[in-house]
Protein backbone atom coordinates (compact mmCIF):
# COMPACT_ATOMS: atom_id res chain seq x y z
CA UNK A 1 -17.09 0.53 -4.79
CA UNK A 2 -14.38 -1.74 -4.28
CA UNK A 3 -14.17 -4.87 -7.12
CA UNK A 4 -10.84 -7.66 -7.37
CA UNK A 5 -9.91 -7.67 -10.62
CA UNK A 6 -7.42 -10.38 -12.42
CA UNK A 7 -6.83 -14.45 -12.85
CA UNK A 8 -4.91 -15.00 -9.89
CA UNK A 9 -5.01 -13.80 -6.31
CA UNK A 10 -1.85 -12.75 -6.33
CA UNK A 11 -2.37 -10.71 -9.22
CA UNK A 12 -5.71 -9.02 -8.03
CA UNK A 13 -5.91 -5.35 -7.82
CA UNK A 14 -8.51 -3.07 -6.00
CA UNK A 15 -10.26 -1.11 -8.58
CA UNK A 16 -13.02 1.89 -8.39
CA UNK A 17 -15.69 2.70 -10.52
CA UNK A 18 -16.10 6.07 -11.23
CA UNK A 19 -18.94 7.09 -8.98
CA UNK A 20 -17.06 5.92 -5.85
CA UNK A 21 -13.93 7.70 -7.38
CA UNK A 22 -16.20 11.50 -8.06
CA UNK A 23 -17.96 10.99 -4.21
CA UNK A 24 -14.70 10.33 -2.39
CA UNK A 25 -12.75 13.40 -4.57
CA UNK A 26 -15.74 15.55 -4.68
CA UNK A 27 -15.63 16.06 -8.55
CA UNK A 28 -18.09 15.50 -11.27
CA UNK A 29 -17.79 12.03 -13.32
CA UNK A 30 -17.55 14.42 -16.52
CA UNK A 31 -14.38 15.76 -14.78
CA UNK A 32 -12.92 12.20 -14.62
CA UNK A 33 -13.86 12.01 -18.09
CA UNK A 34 -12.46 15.06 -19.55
CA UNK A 35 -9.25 13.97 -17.45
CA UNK A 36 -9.15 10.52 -19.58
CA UNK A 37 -10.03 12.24 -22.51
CA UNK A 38 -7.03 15.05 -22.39
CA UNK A 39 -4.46 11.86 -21.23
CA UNK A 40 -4.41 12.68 -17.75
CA UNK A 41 -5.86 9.29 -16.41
CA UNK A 42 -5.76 6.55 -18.03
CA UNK A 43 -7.73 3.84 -16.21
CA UNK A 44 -8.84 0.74 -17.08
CA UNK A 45 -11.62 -0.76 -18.41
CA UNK A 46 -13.78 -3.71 -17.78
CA UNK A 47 -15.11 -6.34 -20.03
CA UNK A 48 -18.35 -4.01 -19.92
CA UNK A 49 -16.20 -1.12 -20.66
CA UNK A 50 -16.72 0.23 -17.52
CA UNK A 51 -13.96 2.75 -16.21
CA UNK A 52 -11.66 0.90 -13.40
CA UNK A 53 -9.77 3.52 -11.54
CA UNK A 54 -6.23 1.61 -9.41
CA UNK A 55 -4.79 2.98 -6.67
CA UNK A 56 -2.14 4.85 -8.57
CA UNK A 57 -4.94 6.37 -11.03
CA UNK A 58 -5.90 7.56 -7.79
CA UNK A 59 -2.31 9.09 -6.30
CA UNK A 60 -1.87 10.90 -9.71
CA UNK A 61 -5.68 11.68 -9.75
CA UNK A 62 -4.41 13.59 -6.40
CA UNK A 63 -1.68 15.28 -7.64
CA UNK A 64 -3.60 16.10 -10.52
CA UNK A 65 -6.52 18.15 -8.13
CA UNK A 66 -3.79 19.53 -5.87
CA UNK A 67 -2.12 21.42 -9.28
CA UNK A 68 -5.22 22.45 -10.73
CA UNK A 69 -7.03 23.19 -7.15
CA UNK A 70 -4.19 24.47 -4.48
CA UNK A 71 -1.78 25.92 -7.64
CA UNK A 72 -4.23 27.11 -10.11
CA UNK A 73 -2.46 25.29 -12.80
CA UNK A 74 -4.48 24.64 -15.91
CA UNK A 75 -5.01 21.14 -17.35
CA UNK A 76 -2.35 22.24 -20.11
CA UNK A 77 0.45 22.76 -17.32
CA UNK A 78 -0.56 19.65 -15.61
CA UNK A 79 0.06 17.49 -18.52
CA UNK A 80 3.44 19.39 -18.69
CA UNK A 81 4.03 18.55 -15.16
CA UNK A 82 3.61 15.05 -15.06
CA UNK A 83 5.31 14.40 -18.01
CA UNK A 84 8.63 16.02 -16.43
CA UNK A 85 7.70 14.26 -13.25
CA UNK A 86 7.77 10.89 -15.07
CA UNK A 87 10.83 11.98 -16.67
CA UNK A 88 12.58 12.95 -13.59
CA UNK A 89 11.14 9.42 -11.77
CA UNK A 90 13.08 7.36 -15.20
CA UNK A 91 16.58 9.75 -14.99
CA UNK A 92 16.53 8.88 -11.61
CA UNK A 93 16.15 5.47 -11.70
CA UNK A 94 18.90 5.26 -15.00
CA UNK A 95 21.60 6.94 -12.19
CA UNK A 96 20.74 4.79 -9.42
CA UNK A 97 21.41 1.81 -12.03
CA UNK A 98 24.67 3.70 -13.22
CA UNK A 99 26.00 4.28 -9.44
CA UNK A 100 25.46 0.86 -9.02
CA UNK A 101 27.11 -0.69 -11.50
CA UNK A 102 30.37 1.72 -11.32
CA UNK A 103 30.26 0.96 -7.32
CA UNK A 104 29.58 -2.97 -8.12
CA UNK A 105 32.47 -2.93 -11.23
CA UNK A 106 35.11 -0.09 -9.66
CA UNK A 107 35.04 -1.74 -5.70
CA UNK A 108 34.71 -5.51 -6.99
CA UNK A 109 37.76 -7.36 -5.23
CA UNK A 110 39.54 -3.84 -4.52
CA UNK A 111 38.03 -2.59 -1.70
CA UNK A 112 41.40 -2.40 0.31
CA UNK A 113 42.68 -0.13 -2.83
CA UNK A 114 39.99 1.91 -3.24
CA UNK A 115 40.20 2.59 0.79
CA UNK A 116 44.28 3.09 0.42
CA UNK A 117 43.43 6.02 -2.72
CA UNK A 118 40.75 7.77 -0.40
CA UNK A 119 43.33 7.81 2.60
CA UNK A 120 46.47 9.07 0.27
CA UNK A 121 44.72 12.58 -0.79
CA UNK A 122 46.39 15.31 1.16
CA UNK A 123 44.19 18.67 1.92
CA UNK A 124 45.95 21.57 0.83
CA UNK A 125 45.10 25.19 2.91
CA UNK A 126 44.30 28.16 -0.04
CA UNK A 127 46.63 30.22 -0.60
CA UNK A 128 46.69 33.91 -1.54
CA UNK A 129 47.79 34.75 -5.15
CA UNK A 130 50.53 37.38 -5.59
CA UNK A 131 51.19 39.22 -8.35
CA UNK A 132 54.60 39.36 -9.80
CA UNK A 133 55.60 42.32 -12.10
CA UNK A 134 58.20 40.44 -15.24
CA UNK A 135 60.38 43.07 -16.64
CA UNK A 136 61.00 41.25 -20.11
């Protein structure tokens, strides 16, 4: 079941209750539980304290079943797994920041230079090494 949650409209996010969420993924509510429980999910709740479930509780509830289902990975490894993954996602997004600040700082108002010092590298062709005997 689909329910609009938030103040504003433009804040509103679809949510799922649990039952909708075990039908459509074919897995017991307990499951969903013992997810929450071990840190896996963490969705959220409503003034009821009903479980809420968004739809990216629901992409990592996917990646979750594909690990344990298509990879046999226990719920031990999974945790591992997306914690690296999250890791991964955050150094990622730190080097896109760094790349753009060194392209914003090192090209700002010397494009033309920066073009001149790409153009004045010459390619040198390997050459073979030779050994010299030194008679000291």
């Amino acid at each position: 079941m689909r329910r609009k949650q938030g103040r504003a409209a433009s804040d509103a996010r679809t949510t799922y209750h649990i039952s909708s969420v075990s039908q459509r993924y074919n897995i017991h509510p307990q499951t969903l539980r013992l997810y929450e429980r071990e840190g896996l999910l963490k969705p959220s709740r409503s003034e009821g304290n009903t479980r809420l479930y968004t739809d990216e509780d629901l992409k990592r509830l996917e990646i979750i079943l594909a690990l344990i289902r298509d990879l046999g990975v226990n719920l031990a490894g999974v945790e591992v797994i997306l914690n690296m993954r999250q890791k991964i996602e955050r150094i990622e997004a730190e080097v896109a920041a760094f790349l753009e600040y060194v392209r914003s700082e090192f090209a700002s108002g010397r494009e033309e230079e920066f073009e001149r010092s790409c153009r004045s590298l010459v390619p040198l062709t390997p050459r073979k090494l030779v050994k010299i005997d030194r008679e000291d």
